[in-house]
Structure formats: C-alpha cells, structure tokens
PDB file of N, CA and C in Angstrom:
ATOM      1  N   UNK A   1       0.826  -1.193   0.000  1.00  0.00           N
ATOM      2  CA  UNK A   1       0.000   0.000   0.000  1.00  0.00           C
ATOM      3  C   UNK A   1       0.869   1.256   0.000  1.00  0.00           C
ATOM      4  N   UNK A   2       1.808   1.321   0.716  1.00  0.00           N
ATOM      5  CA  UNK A   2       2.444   2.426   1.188  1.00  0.00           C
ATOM      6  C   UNK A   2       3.330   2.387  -0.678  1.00  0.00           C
ATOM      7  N   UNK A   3       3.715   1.253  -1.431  1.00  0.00           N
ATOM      8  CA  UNK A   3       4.529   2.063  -2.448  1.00  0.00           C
ATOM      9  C   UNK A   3       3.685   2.247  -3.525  1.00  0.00           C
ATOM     10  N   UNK A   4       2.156   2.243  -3.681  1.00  0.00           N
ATOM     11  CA  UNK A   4       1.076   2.571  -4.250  1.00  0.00           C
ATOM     12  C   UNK A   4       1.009   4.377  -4.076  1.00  0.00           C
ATOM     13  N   UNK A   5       1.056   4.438  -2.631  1.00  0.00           N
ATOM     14  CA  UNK A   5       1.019   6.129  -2.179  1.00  0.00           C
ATOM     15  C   UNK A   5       2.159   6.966  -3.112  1.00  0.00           C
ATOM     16  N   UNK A   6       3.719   6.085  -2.657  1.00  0.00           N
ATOM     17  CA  UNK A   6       4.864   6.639  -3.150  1.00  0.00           C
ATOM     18  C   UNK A   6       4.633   7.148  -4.653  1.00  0.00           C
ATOM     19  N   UNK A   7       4.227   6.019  -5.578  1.00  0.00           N
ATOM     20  CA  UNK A   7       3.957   6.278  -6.673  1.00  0.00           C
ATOM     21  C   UNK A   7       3.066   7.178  -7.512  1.00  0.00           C
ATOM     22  N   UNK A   8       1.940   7.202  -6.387  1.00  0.00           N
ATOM     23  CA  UNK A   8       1.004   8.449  -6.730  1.00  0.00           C
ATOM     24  C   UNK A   8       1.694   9.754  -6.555  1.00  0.00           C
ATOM     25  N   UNK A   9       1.989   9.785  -5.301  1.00  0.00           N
ATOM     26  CA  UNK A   9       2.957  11.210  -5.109  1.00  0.00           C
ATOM     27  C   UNK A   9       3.742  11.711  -5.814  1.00  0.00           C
ATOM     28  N   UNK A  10       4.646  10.612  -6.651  1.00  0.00           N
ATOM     29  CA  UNK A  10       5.559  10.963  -7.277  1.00  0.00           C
ATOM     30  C   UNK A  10       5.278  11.446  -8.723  1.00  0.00           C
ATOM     31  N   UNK A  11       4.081  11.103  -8.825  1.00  0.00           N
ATOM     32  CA  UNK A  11       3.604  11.548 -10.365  1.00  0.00           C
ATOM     33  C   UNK A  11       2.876  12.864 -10.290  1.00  0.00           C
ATOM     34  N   UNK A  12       2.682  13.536  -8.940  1.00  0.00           N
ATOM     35  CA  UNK A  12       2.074  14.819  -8.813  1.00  0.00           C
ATOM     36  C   UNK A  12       3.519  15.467  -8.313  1.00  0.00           C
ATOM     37  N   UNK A  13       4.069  15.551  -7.893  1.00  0.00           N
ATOM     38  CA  UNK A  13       5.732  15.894  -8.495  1.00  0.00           C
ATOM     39  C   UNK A  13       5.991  16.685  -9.261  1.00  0.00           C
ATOM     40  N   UNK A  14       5.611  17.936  -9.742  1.00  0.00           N
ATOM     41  CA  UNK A  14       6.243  18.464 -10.967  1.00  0.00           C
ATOM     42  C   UNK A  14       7.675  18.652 -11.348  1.00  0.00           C
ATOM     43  N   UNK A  15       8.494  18.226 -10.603  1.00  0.00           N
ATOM     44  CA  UNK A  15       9.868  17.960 -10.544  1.00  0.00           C
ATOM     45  C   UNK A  15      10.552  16.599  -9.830  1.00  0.00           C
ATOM     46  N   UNK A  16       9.786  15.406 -10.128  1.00  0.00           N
ATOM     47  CA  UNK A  16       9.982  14.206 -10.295  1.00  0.00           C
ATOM     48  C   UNK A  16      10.931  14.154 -11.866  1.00  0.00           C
ATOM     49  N   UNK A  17      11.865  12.869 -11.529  1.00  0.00           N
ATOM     50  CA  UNK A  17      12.389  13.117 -12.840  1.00  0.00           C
ATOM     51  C   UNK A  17      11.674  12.355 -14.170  1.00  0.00           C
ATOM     52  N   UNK A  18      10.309  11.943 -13.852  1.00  0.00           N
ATOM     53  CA  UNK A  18       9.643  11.577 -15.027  1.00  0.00           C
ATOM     54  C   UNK A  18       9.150  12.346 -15.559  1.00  0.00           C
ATOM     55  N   UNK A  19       8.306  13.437 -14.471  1.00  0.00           N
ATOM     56  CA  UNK A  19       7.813  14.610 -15.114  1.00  0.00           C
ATOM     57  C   UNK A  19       8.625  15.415 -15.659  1.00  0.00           C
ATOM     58  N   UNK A  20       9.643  15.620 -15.508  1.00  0.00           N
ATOM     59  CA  UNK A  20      10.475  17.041 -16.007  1.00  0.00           C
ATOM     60  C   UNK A  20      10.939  15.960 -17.444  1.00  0.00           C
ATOM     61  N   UNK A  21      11.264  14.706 -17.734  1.00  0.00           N
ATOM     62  CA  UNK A  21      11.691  14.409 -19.016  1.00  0.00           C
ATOM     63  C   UNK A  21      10.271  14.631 -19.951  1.00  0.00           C
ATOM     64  N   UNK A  22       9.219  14.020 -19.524  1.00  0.00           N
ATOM     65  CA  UNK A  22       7.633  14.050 -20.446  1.00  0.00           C
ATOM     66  C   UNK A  22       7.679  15.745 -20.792  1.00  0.00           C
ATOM     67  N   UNK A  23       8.198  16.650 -20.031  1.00  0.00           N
ATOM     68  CA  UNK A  23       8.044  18.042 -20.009  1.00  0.00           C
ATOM     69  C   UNK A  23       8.750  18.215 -20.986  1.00  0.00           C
ATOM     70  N   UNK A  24       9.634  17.890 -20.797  1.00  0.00           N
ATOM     71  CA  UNK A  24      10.675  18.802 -22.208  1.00  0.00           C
ATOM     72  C   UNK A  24      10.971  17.915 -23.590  1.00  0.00           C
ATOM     73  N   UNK A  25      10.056  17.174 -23.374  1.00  0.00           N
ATOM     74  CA  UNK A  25       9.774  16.238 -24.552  1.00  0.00           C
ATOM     75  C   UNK A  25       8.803  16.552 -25.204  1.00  0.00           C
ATOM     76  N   UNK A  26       8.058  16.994 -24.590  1.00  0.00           N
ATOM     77  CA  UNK A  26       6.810  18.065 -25.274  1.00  0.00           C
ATOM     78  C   UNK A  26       6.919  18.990 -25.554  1.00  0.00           C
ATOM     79  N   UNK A  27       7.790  19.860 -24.854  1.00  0.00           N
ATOM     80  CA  UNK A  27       8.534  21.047 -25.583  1.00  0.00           C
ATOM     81  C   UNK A  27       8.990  20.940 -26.887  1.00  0.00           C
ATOM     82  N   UNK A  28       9.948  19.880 -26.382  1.00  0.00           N
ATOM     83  CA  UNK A  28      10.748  19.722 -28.416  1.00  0.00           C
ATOM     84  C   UNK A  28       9.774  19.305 -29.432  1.00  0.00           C
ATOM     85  N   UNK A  29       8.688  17.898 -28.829  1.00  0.00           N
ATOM     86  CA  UNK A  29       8.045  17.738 -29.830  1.00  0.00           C
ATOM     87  C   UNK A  29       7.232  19.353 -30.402  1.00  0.00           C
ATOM     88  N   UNK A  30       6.378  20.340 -29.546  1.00  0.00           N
ATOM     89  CA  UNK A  30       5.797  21.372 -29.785  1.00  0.00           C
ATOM     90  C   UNK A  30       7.093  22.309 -30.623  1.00  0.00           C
ATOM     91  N   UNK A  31       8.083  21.981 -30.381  1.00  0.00           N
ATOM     92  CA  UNK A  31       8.840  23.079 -31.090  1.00  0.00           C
ATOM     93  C   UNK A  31       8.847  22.745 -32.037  1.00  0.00           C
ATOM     94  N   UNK A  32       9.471  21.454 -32.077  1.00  0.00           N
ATOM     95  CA  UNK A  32       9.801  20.901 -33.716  1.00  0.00           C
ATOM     96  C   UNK A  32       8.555  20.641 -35.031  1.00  0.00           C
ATOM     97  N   UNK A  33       7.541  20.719 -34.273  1.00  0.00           N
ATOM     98  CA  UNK A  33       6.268  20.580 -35.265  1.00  0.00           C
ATOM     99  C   UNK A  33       6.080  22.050 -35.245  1.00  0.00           C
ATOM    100  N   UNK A  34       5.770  22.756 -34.393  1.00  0.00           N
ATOM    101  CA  UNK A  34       5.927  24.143 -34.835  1.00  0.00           C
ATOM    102  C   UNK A  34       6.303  25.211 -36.228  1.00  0.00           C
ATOM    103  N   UNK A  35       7.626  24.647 -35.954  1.00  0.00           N
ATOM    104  CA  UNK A  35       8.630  25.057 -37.608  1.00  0.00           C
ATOM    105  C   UNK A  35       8.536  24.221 -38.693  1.00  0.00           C
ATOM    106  N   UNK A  36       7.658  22.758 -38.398  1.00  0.00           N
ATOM    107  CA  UNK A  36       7.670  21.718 -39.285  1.00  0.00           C
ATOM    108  C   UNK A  36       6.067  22.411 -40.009  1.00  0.00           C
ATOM    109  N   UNK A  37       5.395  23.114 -39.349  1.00  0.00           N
ATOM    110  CA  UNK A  37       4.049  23.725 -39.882  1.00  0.00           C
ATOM    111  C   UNK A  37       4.825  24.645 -40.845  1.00  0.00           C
ATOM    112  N   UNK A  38       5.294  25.681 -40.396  1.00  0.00           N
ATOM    113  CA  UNK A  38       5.862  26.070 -40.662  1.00  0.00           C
ATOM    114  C   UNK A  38       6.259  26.686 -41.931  1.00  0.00           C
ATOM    115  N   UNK A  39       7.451  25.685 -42.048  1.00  0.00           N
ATOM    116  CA  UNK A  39       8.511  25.312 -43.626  1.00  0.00           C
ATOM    117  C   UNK A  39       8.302  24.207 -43.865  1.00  0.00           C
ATOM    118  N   UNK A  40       7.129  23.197 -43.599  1.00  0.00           N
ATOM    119  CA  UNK A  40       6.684  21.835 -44.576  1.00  0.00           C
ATOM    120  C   UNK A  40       6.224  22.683 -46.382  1.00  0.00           C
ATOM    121  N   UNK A  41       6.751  21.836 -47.128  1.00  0.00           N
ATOM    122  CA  UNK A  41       6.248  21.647 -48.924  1.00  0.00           C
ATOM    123  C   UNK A  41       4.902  21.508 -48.868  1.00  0.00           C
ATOM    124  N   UNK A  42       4.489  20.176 -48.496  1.00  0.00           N
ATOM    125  CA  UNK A  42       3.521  19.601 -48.688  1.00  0.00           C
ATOM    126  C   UNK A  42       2.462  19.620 -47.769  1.00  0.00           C
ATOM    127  N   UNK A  43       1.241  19.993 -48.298  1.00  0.00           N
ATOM    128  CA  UNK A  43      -0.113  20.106 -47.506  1.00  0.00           C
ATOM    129  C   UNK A  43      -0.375  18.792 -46.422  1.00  0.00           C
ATOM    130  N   UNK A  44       0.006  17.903 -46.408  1.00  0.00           N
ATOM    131  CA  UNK A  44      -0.221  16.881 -46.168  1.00  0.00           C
ATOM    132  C   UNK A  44       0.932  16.541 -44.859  1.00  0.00           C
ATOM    133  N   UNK A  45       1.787  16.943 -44.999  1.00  0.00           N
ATOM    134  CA  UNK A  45       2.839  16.842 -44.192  1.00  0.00           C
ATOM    135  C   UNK A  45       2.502  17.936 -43.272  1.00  0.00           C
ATOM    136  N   UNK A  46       2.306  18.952 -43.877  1.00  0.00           N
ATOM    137  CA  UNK A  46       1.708  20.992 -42.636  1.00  0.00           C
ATOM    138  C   UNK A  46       0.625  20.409 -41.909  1.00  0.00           C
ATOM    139  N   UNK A  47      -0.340  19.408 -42.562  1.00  0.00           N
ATOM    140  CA  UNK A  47      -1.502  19.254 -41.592  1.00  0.00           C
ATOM    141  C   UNK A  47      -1.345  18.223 -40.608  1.00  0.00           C
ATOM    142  N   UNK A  48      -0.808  17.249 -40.910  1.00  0.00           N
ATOM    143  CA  UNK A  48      -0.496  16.148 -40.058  1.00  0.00           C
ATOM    144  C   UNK A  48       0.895  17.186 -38.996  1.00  0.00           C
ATOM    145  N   UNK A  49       1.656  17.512 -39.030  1.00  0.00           N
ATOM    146  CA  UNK A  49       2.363  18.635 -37.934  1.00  0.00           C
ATOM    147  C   UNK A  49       1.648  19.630 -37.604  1.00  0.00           C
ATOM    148  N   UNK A  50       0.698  19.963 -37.817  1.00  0.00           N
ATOM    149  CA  UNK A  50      -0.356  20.756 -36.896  1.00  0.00           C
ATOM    150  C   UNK A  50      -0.883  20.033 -36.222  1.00  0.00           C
ATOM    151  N   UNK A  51      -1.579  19.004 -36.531  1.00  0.00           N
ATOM    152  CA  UNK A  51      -2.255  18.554 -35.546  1.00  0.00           C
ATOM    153  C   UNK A  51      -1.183  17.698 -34.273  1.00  0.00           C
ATOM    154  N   UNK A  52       0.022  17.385 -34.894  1.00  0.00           N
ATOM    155  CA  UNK A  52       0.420  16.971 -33.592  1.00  0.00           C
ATOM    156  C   UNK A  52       0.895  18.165 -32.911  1.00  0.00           C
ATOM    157  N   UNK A  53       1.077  19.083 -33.670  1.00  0.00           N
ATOM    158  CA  UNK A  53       1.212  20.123 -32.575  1.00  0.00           C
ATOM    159  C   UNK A  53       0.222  20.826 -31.783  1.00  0.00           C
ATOM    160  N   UNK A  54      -1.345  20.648 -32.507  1.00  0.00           N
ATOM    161  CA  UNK A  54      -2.067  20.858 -31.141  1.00  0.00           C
ATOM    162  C   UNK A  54      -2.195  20.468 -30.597  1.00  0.00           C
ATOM    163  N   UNK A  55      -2.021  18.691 -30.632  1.00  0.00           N
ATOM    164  CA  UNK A  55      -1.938  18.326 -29.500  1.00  0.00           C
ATOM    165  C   UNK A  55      -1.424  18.468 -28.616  1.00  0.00           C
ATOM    166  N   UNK A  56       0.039  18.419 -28.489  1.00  0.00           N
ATOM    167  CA  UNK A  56       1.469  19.267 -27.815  1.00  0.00           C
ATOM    168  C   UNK A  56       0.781  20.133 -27.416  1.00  0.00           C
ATOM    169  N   UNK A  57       0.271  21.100 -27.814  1.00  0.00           N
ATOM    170  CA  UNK A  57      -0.212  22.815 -27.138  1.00  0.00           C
ATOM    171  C   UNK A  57      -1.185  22.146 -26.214  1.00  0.00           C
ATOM    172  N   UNK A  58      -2.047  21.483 -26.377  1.00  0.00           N
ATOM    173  CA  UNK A  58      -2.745  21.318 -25.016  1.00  0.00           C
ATOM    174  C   UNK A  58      -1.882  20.605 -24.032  1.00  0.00           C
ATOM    175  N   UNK A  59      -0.948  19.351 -24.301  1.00  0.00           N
ATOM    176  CA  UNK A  59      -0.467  18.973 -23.638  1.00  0.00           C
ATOM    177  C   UNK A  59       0.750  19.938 -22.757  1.00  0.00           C
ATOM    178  N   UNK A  60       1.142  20.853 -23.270  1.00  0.00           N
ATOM    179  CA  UNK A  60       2.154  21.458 -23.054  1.00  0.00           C
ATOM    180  C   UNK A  60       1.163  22.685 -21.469  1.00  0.00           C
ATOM    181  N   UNK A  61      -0.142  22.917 -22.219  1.00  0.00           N
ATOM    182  CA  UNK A  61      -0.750  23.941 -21.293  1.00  0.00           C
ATOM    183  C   UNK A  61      -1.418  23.146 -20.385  1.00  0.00           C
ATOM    184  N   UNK A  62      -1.245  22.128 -20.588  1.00  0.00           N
ATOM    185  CA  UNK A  62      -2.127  21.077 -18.709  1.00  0.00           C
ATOM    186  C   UNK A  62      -0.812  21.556 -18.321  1.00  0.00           C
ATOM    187  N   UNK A  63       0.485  20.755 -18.404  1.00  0.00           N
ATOM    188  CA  UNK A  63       1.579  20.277 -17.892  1.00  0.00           C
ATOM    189  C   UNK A  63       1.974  21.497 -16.918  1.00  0.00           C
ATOM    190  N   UNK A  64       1.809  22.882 -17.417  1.00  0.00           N
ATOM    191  CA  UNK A  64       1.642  24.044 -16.879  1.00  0.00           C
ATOM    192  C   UNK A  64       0.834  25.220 -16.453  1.00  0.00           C
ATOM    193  N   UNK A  65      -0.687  24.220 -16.406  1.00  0.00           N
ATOM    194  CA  UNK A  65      -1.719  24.340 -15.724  1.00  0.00           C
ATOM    195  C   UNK A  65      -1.273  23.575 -14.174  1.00  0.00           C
ATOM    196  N   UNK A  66      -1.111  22.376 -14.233  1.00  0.00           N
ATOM    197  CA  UNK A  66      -0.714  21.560 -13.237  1.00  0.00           C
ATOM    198  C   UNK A  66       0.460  21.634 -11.907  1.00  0.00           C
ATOM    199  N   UNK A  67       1.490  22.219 -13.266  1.00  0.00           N
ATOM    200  CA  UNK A  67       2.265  22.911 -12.222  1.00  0.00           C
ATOM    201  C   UNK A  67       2.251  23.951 -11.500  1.00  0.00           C
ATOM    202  N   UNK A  68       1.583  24.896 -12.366  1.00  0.00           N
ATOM    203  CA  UNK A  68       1.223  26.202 -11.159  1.00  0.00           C
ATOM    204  C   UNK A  68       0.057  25.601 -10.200  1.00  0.00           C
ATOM    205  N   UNK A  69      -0.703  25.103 -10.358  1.00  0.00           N
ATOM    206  CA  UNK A  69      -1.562  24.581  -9.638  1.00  0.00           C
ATOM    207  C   UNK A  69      -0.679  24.247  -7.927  1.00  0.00           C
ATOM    208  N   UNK A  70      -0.268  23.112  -8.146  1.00  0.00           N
ATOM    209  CA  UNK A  70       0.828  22.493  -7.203  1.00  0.00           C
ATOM    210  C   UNK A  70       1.493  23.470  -6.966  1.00  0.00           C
ATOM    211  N   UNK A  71       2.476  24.012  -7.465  1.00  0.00           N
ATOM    212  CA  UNK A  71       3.148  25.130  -6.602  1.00  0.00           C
ATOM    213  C   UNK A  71       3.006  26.283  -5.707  1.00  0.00           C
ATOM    214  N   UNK A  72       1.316  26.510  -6.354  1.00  0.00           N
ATOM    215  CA  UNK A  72       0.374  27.664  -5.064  1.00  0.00           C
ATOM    216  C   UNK A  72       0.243  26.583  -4.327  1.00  0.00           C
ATOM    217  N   UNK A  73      -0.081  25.399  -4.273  1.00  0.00           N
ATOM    218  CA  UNK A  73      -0.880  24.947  -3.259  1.00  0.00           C
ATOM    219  C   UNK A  73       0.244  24.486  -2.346  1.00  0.00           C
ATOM    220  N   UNK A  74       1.628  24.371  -3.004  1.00  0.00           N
ATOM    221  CA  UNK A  74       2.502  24.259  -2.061  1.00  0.00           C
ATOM    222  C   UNK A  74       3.036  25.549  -1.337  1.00  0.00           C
ATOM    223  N   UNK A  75       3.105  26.196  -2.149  1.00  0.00           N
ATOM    224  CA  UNK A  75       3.763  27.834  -1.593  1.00  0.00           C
ATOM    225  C   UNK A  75       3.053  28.243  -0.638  1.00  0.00           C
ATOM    226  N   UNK A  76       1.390  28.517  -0.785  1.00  0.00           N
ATOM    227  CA  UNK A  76       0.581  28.852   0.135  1.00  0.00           C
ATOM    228  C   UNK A  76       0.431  28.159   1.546  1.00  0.00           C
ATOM    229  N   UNK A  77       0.946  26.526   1.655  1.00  0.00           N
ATOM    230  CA  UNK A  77       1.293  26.600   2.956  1.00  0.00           C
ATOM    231  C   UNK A  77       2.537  26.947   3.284  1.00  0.00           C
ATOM    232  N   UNK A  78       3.649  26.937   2.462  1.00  0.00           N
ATOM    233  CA  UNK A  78       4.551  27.199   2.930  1.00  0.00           C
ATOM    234  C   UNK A  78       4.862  28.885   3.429  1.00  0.00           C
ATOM    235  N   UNK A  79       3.867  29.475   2.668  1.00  0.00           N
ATOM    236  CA  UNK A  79       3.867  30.644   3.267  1.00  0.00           C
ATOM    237  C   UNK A  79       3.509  31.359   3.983  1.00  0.00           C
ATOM    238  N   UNK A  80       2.337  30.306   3.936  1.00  0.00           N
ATOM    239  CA  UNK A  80       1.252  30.051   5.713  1.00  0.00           C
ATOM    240  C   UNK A  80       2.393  30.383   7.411  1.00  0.00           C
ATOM    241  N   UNK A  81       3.162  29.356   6.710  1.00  0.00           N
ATOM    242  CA  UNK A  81       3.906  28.713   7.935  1.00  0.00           C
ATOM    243  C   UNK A  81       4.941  29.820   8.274  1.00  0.00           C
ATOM    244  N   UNK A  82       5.413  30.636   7.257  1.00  0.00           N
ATOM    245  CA  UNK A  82       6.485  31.599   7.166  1.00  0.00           C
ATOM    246  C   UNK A  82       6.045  33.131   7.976  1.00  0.00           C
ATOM    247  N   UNK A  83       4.851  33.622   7.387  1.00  0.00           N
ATOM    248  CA  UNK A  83       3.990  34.302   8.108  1.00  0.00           C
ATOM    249  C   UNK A  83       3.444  34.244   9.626  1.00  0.00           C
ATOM    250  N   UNK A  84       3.283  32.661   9.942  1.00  0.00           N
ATOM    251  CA  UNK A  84       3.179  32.440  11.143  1.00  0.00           C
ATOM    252  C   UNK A  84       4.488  32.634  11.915  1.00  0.00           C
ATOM    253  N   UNK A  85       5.648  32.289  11.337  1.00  0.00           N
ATOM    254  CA  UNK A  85       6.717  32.306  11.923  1.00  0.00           C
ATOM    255  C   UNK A  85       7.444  33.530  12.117  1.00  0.00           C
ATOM    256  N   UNK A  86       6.851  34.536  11.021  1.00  0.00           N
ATOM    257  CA  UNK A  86       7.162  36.162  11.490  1.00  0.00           C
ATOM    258  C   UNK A  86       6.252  36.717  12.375  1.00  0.00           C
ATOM    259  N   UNK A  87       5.132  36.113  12.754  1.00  0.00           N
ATOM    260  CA  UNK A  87       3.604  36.952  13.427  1.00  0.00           C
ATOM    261  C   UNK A  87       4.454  36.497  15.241  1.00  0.00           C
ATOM    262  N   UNK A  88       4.540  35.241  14.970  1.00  0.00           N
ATOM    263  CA  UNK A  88       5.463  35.030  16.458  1.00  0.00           C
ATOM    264  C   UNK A  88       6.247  35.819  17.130  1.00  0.00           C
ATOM    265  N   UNK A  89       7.301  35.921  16.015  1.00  0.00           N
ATOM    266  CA  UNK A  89       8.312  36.480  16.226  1.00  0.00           C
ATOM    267  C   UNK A  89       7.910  37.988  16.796  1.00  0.00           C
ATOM    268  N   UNK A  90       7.323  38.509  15.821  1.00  0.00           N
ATOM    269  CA  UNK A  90       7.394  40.001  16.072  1.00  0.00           C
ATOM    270  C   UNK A  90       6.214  40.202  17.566  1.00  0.00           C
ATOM    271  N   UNK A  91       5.263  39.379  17.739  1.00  0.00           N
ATOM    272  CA  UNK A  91       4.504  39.039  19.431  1.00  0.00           C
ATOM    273  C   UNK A  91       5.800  39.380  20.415  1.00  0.00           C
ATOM    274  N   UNK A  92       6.720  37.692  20.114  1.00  0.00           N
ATOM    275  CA  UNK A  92       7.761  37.877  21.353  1.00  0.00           C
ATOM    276  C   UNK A  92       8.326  38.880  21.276  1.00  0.00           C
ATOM    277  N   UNK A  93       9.020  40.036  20.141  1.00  0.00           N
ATOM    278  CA  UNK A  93       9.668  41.123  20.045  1.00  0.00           C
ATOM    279  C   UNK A  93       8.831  42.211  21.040  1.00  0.00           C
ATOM    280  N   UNK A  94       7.813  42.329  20.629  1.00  0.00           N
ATOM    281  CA  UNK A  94       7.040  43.460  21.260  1.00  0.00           C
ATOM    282  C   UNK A  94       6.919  42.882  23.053  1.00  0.00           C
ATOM    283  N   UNK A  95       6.262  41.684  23.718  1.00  0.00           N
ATOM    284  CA  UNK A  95       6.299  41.340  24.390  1.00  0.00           C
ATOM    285  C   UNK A  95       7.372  41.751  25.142  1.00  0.00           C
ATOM    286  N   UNK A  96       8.747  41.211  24.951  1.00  0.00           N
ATOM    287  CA  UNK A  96      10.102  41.547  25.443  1.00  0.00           C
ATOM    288  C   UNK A  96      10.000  42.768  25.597  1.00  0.00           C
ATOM    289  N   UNK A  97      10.549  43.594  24.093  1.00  0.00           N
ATOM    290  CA  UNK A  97      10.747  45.072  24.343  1.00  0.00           C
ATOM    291  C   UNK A  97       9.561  45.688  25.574  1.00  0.00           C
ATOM    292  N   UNK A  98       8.222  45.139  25.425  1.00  0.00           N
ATOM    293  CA  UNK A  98       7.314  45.859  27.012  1.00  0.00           C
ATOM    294  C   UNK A  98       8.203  45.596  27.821  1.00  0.00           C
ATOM    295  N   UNK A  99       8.321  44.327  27.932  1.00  0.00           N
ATOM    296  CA  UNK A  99       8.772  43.938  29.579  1.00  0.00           C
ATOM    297  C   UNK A  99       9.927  44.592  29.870  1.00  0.00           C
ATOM    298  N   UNK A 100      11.268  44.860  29.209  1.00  0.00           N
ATOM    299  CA  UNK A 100      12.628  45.603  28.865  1.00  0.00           C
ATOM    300  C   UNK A 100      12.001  47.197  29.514  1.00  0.00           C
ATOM    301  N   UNK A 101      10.697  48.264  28.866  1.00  0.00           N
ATOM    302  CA  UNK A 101      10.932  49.050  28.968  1.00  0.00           C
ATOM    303  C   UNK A 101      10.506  49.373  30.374  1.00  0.00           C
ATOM    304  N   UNK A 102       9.339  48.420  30.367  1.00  0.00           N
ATOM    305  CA  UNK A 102       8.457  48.672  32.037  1.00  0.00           C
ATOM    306  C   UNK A 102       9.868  48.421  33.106  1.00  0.00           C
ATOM    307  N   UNK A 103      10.805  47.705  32.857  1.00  0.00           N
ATOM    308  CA  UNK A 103      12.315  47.799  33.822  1.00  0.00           C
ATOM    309  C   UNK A 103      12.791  48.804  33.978  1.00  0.00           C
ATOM    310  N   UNK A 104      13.315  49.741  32.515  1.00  0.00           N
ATOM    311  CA  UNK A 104      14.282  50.792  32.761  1.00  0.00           C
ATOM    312  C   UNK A 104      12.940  51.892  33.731  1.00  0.00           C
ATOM    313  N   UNK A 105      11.741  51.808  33.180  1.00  0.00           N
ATOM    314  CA  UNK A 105      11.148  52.792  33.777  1.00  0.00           C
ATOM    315  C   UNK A 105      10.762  52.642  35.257  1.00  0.00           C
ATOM    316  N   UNK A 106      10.856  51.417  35.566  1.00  0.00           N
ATOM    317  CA  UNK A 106      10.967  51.315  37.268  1.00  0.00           C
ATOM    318  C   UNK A 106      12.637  51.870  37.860  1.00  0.00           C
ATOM    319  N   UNK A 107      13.261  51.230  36.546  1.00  0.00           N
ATOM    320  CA  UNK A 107      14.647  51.735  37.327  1.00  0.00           C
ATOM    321  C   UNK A 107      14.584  53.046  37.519  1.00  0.00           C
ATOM    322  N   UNK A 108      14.087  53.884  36.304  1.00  0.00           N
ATOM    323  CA  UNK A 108      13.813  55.487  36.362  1.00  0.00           C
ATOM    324  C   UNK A 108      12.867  55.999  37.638  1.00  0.00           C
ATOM    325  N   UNK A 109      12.168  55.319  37.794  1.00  0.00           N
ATOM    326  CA  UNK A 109      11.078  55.674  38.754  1.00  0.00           C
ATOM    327  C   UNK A 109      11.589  55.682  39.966  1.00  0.00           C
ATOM    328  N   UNK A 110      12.792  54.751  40.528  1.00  0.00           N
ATOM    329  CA  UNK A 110      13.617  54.447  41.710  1.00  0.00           C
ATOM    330  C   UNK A 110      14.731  55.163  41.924  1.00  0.00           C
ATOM    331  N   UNK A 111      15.189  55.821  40.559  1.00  0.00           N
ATOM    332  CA  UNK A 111      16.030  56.901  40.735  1.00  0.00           C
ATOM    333  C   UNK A 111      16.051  58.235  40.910  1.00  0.00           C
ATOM    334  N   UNK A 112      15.051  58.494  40.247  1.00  0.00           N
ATOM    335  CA  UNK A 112      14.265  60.101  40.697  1.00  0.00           C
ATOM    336  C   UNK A 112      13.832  60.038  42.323  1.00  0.00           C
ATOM    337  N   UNK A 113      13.557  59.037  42.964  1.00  0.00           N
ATOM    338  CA  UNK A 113      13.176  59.209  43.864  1.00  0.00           C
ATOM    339  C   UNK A 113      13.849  58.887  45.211  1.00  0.00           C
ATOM    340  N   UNK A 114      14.910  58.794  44.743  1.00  0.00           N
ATOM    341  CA  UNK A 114      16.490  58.913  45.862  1.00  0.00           C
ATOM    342  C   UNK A 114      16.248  60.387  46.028  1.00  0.00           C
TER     343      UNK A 114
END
C-alpha cells in the first residue's frame, strides 16, 4: 500500500524526474512541429504537424496548468507557515521590548526618587 502512495505522489511531483523528461519532450516535440508547420512543402505533411502540434499545445498547457496549480498549493502553505513564523516572532519582540521598557522605567522611577 504504502509504495502505491509513493507512486502516486511521485507523479504529482512536478519535478519528479519523469515529469520534467515528459516536459521537455513536449517542448521539443511542440517546437519541432511548430517550424515543421511552418517550412513543410507539402499540404499533407503541414496538416499532419499541426495537428500533432495541437496536440502538444494542449499537452504542453495542462503540464503548466498543473504545475502552477501544485506550486500555489505548495507555496501557500509554505507561506502560511512563514507568516506564522514572522507573526510570532514580532509578538515575542514586542512582548520583550514591554517587559525591557516597564524595567528601565521602574529603574527610572527608583532613581528620581532617591
């Protein structure tokens, strides 16, 4: 069960190394049919490289539908967590600095009154 999970995970991965080869394999194929529309002679050859290149174009715009997808949904907690970790911080800052000033001002308060 558990390398059923692994395997799922790893295919939502956008930087798994299966995904990043399918990625730039679609790139080249989309490039290379691209220019093959292009500068093809023959009608027959331009249409058959269009169509694999639309296909490519959709495939190419999931692949980077998907990834931005995943990367907000990763960023956003991670930035969850980052935010939380400055909201802390700056609590204990203020916290301290009170407690720091309410001191000097007792110390002040004890010295004026020598």
């Amino acid at each position: 069960m558990g390398v059923f999970f692994d395997r799922l995970i790893d295919q939502l991965n956008p930087l798994s190394s299966g995904n990043l080869v399918l990625y730039f394999v679609t790139v080249f194929v989309y490039s290379y049919t691209s220019v093959a529309v292009w500068l093809a002679r023959r009608a027959s050859w331009r249409f058959l490289c269009f169509l694999i290149n639309q296909f490519f174009s959709f495939g190419v715009f999931v692949s980077w539908t998907v990834a931005v997808v995943i990367s907000i949904t990763y960023w956003r907690y991670a930035l969850g967590m980052a935010a939380f970790g400055v909201l802390t911080a700056i609590v204990l800052w203020a916290a301290l600095r009170s407690r720091h000033r309410r001191r000097e001002l007792r110390a002040l308060m004890r010295g004026s009154a020598i």
